[in-house]
Structure formats: C-alpha cells, structure tokens
PDB file of N, CA and C in Angstrom:
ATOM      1  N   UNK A   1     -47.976  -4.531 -77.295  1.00  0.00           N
ATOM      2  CA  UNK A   1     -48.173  -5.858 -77.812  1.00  0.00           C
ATOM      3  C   UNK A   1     -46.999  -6.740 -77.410  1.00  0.00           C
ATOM      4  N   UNK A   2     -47.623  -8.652 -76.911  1.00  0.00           N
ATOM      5  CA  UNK A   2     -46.062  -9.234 -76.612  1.00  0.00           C
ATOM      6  C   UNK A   2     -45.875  -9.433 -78.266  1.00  0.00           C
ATOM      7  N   UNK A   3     -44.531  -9.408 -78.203  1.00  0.00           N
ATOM      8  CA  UNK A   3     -43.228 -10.053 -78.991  1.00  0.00           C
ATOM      9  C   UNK A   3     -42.318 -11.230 -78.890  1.00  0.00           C
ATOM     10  N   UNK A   4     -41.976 -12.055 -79.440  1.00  0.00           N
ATOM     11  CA  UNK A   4     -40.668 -12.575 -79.572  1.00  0.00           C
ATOM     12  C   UNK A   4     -39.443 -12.592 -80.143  1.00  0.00           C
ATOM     13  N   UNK A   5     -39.045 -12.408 -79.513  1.00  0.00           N
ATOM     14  CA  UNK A   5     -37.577 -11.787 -80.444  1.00  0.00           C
ATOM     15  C   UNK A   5     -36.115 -12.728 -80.125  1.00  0.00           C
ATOM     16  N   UNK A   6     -34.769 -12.636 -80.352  1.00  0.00           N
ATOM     17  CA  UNK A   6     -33.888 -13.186 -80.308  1.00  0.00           C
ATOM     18  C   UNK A   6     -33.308 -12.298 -79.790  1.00  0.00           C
ATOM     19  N   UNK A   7     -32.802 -13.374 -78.470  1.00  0.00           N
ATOM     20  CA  UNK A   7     -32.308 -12.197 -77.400  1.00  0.00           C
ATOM     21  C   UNK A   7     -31.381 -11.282 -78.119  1.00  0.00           C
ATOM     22  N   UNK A   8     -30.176 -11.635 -78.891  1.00  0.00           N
ATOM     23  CA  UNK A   8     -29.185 -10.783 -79.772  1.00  0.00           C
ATOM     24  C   UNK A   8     -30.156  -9.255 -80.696  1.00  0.00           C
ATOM     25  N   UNK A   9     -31.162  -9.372 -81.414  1.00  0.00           N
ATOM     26  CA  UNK A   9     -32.290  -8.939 -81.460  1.00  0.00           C
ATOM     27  C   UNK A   9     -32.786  -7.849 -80.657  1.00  0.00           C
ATOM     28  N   UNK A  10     -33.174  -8.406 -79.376  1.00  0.00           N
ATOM     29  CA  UNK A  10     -33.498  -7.273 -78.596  1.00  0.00           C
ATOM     30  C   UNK A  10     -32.217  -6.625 -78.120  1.00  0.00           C
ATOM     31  N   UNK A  11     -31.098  -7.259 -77.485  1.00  0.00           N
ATOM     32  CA  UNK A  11     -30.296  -6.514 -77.548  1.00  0.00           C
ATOM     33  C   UNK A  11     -30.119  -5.126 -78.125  1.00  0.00           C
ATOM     34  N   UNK A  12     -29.723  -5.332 -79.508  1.00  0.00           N
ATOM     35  CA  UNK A  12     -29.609  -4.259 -80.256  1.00  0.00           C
ATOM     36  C   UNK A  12     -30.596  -3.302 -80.058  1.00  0.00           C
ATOM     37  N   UNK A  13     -31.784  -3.342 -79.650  1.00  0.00           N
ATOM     38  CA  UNK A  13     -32.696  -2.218 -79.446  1.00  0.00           C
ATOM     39  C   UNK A  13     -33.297  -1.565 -77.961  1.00  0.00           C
ATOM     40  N   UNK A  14     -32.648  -2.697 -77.311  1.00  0.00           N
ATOM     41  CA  UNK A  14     -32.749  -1.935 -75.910  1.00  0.00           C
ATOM     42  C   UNK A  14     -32.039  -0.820 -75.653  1.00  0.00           C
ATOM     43  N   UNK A  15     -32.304  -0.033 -74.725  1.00  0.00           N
ATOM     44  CA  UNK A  15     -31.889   1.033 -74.702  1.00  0.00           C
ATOM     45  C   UNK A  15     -30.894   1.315 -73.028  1.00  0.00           C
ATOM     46  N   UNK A  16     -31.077  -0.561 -72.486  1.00  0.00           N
ATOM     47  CA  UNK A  16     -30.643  -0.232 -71.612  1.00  0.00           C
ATOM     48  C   UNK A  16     -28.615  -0.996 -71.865  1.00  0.00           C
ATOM     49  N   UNK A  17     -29.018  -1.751 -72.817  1.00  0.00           N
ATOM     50  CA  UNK A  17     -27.689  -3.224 -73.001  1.00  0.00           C
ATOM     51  C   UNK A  17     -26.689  -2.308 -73.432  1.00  0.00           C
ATOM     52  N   UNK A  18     -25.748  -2.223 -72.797  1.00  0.00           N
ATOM     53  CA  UNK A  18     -24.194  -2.063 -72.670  1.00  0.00           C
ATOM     54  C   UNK A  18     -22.991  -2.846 -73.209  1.00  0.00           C
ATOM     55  N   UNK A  19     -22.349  -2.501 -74.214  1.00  0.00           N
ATOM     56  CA  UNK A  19     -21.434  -3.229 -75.303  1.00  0.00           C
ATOM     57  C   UNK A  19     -20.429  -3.395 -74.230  1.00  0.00           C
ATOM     58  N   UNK A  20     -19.649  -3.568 -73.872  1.00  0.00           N
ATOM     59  CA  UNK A  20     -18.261  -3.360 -72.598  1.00  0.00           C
ATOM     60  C   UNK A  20     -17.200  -3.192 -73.763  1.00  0.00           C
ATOM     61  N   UNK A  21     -17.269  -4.398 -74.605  1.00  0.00           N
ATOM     62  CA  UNK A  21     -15.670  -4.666 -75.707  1.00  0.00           C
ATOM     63  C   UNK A  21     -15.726  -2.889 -76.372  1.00  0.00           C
ATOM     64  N   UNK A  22     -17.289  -2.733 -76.972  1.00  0.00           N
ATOM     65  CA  UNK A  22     -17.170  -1.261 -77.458  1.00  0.00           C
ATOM     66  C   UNK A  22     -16.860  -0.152 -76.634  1.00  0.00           C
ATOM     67  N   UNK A  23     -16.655  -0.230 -75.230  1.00  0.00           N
ATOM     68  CA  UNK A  23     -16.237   0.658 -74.550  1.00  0.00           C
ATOM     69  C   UNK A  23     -15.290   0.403 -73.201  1.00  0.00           C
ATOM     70  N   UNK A  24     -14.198   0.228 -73.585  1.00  0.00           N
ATOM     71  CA  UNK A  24     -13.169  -0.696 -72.944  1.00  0.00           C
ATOM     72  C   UNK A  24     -12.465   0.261 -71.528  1.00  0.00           C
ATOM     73  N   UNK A  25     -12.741   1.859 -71.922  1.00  0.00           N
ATOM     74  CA  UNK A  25     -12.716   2.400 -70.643  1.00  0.00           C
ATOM     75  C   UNK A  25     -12.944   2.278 -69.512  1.00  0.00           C
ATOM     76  N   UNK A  26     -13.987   1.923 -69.650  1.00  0.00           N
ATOM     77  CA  UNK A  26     -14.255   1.338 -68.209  1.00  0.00           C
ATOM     78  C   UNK A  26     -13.843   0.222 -67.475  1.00  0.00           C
ATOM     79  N   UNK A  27     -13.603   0.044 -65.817  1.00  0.00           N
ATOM     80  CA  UNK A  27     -12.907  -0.985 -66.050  1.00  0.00           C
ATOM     81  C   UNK A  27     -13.741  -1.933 -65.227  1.00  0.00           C
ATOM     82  N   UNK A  28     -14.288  -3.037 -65.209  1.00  0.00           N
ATOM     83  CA  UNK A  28     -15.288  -3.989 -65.625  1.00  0.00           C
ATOM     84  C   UNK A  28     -14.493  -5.541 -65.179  1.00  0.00           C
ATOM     85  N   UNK A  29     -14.778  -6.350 -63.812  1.00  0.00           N
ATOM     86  CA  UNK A  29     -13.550  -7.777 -63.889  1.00  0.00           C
ATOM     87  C   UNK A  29     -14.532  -8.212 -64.678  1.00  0.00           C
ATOM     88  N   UNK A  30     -15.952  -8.708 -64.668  1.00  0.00           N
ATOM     89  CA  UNK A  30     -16.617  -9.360 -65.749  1.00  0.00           C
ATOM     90  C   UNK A  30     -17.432  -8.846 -66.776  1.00  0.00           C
ATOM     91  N   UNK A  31     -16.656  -8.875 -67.714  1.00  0.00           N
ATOM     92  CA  UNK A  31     -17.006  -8.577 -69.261  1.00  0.00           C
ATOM     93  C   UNK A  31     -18.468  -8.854 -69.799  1.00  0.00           C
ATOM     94  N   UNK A  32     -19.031 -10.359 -69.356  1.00  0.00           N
ATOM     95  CA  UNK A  32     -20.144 -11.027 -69.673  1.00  0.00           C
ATOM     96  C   UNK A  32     -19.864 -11.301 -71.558  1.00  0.00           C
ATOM     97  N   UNK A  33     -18.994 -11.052 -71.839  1.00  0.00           N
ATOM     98  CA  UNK A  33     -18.450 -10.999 -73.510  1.00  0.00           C
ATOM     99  C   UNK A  33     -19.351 -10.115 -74.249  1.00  0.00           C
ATOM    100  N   UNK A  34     -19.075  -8.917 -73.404  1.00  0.00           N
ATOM    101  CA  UNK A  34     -19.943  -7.787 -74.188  1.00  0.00           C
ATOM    102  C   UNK A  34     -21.372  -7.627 -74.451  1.00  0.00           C
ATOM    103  N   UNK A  35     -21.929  -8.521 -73.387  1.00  0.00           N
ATOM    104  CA  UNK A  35     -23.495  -8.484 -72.748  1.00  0.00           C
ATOM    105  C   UNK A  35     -23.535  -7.767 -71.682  1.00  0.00           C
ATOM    106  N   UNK A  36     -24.032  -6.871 -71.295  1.00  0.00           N
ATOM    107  CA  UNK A  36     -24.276  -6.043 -70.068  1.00  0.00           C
ATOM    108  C   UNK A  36     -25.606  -5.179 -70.244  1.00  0.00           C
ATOM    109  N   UNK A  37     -25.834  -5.022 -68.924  1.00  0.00           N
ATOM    110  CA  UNK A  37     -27.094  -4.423 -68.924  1.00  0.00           C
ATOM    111  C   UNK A  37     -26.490  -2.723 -67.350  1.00  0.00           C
ATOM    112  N   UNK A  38     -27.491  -1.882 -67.929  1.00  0.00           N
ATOM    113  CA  UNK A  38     -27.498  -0.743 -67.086  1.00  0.00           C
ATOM    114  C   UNK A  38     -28.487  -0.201 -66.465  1.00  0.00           C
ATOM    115  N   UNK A  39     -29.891  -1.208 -66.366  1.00  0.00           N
ATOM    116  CA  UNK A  39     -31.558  -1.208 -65.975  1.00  0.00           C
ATOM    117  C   UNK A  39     -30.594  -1.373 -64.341  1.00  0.00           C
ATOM    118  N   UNK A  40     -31.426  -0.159 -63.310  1.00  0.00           N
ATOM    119  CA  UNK A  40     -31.393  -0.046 -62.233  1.00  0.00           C
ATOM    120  C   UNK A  40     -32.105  -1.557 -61.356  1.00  0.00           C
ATOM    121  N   UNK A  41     -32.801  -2.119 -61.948  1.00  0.00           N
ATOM    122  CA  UNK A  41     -33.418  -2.973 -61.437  1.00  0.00           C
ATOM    123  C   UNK A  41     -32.785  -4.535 -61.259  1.00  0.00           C
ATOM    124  N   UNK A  42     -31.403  -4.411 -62.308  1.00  0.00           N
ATOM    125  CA  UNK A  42     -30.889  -5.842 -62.980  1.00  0.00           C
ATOM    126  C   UNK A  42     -29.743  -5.969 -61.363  1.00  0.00           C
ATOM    127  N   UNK A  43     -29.669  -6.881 -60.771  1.00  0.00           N
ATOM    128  CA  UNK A  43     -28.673  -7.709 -59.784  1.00  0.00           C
ATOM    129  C   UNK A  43     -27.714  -7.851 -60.481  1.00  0.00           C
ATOM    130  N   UNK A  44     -26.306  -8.497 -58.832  1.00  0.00           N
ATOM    131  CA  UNK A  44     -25.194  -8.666 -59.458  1.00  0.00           C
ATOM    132  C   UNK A  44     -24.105  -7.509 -60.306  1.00  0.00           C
ATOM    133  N   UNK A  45     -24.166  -6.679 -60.115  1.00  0.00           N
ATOM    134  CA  UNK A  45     -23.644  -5.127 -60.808  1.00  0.00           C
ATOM    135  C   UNK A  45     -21.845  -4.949 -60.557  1.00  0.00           C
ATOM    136  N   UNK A  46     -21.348  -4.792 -61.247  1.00  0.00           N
ATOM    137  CA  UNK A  46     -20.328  -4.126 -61.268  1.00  0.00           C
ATOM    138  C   UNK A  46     -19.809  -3.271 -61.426  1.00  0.00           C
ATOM    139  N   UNK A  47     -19.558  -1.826 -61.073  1.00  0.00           N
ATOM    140  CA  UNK A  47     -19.135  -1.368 -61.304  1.00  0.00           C
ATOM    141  C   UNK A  47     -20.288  -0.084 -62.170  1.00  0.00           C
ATOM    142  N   UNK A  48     -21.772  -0.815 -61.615  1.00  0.00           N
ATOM    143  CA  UNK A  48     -22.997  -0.196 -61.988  1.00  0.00           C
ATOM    144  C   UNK A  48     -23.548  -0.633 -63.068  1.00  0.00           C
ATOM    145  N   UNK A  49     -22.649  -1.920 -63.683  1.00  0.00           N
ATOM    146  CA  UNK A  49     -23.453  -2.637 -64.700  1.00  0.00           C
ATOM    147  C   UNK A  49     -23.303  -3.832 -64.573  1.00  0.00           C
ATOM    148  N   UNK A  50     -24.953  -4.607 -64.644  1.00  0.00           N
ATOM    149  CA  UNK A  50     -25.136  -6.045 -64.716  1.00  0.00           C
ATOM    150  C   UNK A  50     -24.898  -6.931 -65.918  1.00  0.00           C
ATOM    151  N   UNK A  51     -25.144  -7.834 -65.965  1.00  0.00           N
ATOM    152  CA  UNK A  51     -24.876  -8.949 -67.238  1.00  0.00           C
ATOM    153  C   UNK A  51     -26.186  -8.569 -67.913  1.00  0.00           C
ATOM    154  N   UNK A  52     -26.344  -8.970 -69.298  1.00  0.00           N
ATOM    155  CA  UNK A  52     -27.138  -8.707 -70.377  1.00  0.00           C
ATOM    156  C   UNK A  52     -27.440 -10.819 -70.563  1.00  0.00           C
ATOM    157  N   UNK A  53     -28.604 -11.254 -70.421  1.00  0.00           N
ATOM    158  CA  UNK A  53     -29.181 -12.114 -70.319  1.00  0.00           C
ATOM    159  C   UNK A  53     -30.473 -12.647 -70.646  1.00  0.00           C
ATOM    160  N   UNK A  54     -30.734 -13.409 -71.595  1.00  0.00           N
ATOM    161  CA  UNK A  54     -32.488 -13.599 -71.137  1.00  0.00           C
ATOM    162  C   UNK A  54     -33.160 -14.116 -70.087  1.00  0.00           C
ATOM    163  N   UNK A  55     -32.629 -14.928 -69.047  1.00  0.00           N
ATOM    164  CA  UNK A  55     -32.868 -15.102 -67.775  1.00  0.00           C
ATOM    165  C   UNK A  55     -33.355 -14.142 -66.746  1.00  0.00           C
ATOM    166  N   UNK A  56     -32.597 -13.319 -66.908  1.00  0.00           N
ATOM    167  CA  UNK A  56     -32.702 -11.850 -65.915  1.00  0.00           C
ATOM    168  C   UNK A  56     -32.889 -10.818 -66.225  1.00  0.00           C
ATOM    169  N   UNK A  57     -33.416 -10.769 -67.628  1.00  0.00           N
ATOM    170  CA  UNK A  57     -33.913  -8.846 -68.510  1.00  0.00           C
ATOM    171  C   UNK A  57     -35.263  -8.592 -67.381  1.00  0.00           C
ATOM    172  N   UNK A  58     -34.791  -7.585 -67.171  1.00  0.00           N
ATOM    173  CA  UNK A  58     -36.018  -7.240 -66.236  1.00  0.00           C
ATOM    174  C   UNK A  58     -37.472  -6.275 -67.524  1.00  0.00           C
ATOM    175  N   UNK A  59     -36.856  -6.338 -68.615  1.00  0.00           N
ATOM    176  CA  UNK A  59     -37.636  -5.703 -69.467  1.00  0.00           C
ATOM    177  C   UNK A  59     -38.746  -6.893 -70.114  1.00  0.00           C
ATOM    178  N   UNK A  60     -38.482  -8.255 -69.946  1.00  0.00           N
ATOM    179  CA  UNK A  60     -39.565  -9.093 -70.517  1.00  0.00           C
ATOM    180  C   UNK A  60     -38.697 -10.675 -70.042  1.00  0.00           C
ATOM    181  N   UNK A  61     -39.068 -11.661 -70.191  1.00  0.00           N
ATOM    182  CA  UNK A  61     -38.835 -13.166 -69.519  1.00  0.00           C
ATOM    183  C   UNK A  61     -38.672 -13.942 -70.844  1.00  0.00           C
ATOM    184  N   UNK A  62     -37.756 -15.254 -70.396  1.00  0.00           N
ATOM    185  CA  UNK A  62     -37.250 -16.128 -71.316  1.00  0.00           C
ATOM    186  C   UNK A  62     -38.692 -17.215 -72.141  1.00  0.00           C
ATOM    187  N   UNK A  63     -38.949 -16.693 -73.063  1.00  0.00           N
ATOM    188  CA  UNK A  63     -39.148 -18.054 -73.885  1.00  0.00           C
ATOM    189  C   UNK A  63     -39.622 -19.230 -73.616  1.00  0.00           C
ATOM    190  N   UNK A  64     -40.518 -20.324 -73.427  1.00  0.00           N
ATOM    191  CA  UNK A  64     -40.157 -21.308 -72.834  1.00  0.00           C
ATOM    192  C   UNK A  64     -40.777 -22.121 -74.152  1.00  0.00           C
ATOM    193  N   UNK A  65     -40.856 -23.504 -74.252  1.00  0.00           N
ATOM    194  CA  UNK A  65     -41.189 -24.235 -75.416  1.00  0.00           C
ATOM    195  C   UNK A  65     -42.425 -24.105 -75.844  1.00  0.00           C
ATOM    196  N   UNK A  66     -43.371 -23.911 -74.736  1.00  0.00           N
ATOM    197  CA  UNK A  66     -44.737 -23.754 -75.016  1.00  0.00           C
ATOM    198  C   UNK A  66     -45.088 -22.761 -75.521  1.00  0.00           C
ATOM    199  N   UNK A  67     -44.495 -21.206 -74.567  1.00  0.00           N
ATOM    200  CA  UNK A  67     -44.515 -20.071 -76.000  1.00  0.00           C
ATOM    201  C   UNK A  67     -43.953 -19.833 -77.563  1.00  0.00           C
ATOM    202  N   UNK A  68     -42.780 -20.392 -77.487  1.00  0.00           N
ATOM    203  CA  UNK A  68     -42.376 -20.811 -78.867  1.00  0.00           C
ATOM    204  C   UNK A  68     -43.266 -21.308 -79.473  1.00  0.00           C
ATOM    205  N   UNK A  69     -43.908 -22.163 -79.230  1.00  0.00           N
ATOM    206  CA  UNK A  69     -44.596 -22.424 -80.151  1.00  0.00           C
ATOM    207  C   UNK A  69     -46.658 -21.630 -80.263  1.00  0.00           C
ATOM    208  N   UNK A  70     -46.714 -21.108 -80.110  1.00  0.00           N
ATOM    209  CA  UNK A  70     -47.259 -20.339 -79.596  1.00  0.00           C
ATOM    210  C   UNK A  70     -47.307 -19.176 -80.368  1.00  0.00           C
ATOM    211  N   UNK A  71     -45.830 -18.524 -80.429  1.00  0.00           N
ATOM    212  CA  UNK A  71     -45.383 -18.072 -81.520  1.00  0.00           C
ATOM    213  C   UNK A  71     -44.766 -18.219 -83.074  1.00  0.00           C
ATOM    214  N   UNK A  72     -44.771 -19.493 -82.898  1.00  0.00           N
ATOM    215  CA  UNK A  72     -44.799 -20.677 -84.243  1.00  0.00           C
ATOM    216  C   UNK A  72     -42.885 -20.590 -84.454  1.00  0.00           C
ATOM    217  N   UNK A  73     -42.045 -20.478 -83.596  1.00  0.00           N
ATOM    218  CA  UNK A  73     -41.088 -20.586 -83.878  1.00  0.00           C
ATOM    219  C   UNK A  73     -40.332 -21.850 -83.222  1.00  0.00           C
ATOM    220  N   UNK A  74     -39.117 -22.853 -83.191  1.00  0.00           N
ATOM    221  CA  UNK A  74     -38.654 -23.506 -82.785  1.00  0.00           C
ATOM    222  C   UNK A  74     -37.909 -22.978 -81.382  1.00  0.00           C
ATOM    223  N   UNK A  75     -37.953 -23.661 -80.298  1.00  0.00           N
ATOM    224  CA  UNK A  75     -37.707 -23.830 -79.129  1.00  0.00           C
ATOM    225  C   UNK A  75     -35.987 -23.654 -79.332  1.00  0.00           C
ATOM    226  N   UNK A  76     -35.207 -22.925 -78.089  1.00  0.00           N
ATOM    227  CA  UNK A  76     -33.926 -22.798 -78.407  1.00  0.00           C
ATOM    228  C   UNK A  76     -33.841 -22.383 -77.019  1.00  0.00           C
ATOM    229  N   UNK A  77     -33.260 -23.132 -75.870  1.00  0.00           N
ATOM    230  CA  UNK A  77     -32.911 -22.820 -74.427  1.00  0.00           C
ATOM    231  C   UNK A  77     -31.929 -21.544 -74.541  1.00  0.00           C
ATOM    232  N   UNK A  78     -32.653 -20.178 -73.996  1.00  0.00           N
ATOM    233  CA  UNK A  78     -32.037 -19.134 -73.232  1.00  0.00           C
ATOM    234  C   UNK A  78     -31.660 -18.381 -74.739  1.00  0.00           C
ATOM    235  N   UNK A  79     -32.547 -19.002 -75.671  1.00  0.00           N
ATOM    236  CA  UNK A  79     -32.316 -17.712 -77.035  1.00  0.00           C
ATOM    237  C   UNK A  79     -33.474 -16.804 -77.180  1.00  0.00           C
ATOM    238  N   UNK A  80     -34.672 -17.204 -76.655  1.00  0.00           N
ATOM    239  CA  UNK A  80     -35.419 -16.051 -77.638  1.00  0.00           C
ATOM    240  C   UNK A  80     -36.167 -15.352 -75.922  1.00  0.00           C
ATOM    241  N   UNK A  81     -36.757 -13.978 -75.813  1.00  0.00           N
ATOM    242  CA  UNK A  81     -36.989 -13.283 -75.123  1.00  0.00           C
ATOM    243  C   UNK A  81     -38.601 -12.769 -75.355  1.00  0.00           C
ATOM    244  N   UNK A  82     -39.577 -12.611 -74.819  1.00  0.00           N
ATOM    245  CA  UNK A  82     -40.611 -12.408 -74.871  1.00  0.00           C
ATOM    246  C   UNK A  82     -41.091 -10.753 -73.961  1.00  0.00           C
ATOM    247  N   UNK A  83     -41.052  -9.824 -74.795  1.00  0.00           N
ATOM    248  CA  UNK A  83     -41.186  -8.303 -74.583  1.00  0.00           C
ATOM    249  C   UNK A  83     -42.098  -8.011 -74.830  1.00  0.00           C
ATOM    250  N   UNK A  84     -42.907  -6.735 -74.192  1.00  0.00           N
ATOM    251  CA  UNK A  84     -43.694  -5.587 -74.861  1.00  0.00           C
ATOM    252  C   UNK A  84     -43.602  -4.662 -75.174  1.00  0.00           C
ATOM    253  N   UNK A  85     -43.905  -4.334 -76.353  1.00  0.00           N
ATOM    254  CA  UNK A  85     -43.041  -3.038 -77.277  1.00  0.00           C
ATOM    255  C   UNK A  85     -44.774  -3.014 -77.909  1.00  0.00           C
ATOM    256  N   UNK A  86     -44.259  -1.170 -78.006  1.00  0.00           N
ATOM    257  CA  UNK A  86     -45.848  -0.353 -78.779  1.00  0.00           C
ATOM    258  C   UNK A  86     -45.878  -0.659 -80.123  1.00  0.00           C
ATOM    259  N   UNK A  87     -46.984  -1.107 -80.664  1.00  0.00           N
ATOM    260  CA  UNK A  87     -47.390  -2.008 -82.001  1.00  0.00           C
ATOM    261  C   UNK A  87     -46.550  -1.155 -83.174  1.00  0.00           C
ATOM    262  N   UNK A  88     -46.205   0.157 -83.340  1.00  0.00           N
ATOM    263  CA  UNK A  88     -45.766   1.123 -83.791  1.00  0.00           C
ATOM    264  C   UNK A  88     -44.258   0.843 -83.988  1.00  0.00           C
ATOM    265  N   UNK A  89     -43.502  -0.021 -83.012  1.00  0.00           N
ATOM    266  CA  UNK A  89     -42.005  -0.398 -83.398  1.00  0.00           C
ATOM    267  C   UNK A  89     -42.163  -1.827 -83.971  1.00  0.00           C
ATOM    268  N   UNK A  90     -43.060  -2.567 -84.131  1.00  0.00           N
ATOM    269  CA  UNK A  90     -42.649  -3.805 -84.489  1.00  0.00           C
ATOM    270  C   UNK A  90     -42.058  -4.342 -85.604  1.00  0.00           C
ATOM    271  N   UNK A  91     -41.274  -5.060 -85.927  1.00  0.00           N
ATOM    272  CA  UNK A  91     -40.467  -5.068 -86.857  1.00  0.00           C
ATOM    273  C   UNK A  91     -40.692  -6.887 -87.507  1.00  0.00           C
ATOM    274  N   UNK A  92     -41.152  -6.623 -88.707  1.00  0.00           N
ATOM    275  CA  UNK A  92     -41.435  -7.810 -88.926  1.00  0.00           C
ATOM    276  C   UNK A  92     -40.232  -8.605 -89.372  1.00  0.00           C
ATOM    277  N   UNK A  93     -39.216  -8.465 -89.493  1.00  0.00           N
ATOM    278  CA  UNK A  93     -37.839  -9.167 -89.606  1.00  0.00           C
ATOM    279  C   UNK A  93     -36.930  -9.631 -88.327  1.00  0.00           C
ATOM    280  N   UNK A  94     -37.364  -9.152 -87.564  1.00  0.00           N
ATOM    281  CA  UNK A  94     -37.084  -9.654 -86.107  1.00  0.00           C
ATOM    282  C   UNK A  94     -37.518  -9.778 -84.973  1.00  0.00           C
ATOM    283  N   UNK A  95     -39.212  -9.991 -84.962  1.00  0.00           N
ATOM    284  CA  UNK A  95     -39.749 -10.115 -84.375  1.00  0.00           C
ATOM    285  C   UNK A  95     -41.123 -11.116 -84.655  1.00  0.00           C
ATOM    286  N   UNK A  96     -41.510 -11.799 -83.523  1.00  0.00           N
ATOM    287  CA  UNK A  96     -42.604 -13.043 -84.098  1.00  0.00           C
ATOM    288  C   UNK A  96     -43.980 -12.200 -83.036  1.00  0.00           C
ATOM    289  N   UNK A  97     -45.050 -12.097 -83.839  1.00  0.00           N
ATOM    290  CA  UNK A  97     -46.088 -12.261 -82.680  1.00  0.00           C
ATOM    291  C   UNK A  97     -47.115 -13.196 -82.412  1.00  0.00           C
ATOM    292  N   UNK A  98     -47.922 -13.091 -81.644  1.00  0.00           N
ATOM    293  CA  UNK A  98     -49.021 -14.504 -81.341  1.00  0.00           C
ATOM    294  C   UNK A  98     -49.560 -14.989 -82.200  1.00  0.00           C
ATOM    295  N   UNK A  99     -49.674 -16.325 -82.671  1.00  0.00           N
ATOM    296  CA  UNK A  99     -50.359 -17.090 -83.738  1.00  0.00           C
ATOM    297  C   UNK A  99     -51.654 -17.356 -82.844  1.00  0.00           C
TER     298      UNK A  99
END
C-alpha cells in the first residue's frame, strides 16, 4: 500500500539510512548532518554511503502538493516522502494513506 510519511519518519524505519554522528568511526568528508543512506542504488557515495534525502530515496519519491493533498495533509517542500510498505506495518501515528 502507498504511504505518506515524514521523511524524518521514514528515516527511522528504513533499513537502509545511516546515522554518521551515531557512528563517528568511520571517516566520512560529508556528514549530510547525520542523513545517509547505504541502498546500492543511491549516487554520489562516499566512502560507500550516500546522503539520506527525499529527493533521491530510491525506496519511494518526494511528495508534491497535489499528493499532499490527496493525502489530506499540508504541503511542506522536501518534507514528506511517498513509500510502499505491506498494509501489515502501517502505522497510524506516522503515516497518512489515500483519502
């Protein structure tokens, strides 16, 4: 089923997004401020990890005003992320689906 979610939101449940600040070992010139991604598919890599973004999640695409609303939520440039996740995880506290 699609979803909408807040990119911070999906974050937390992807399985691919990479904390950097939580793991400072590594050594990383761009941080992205502790957005990173580790999906083989994501561009731009450092060091084998890309930036964490809603622009470029290769797991689902940015939002645009018309889906916002759509999903009955307010429009917010490069905040909310539009995924498919099995009806079985959906989480009704952080997630909107189709009106």
């Amino acid at each position: 089923m699609k979803v909408l979610m807040n990119m911070n939101d999906w974050s937390g449940i992807c399985g691919y997004f990479f904390d950097f600040d939580a793991n400072i070992e590594l050594e990383i010139e761009e941080k992205n401020n502790g957005y990173n991604c580790w999906h083989s598919n994501r561009g731009h890599k450092k060091v084998g990890v890309g930036g964490c973004h809603v622009g470029v999640c290769p797991l689902g695409y940015e939002a645009d005003e018309e889906s916002c609303m759509k999903f009955g939520v307010e429009y917010e440039e490069a905040k909310y992320i539009i995924v498919d996740i099995r009806e079985d995880d959906y989480d009704n506290d952080t997630m909107f689906k189709l009106h």
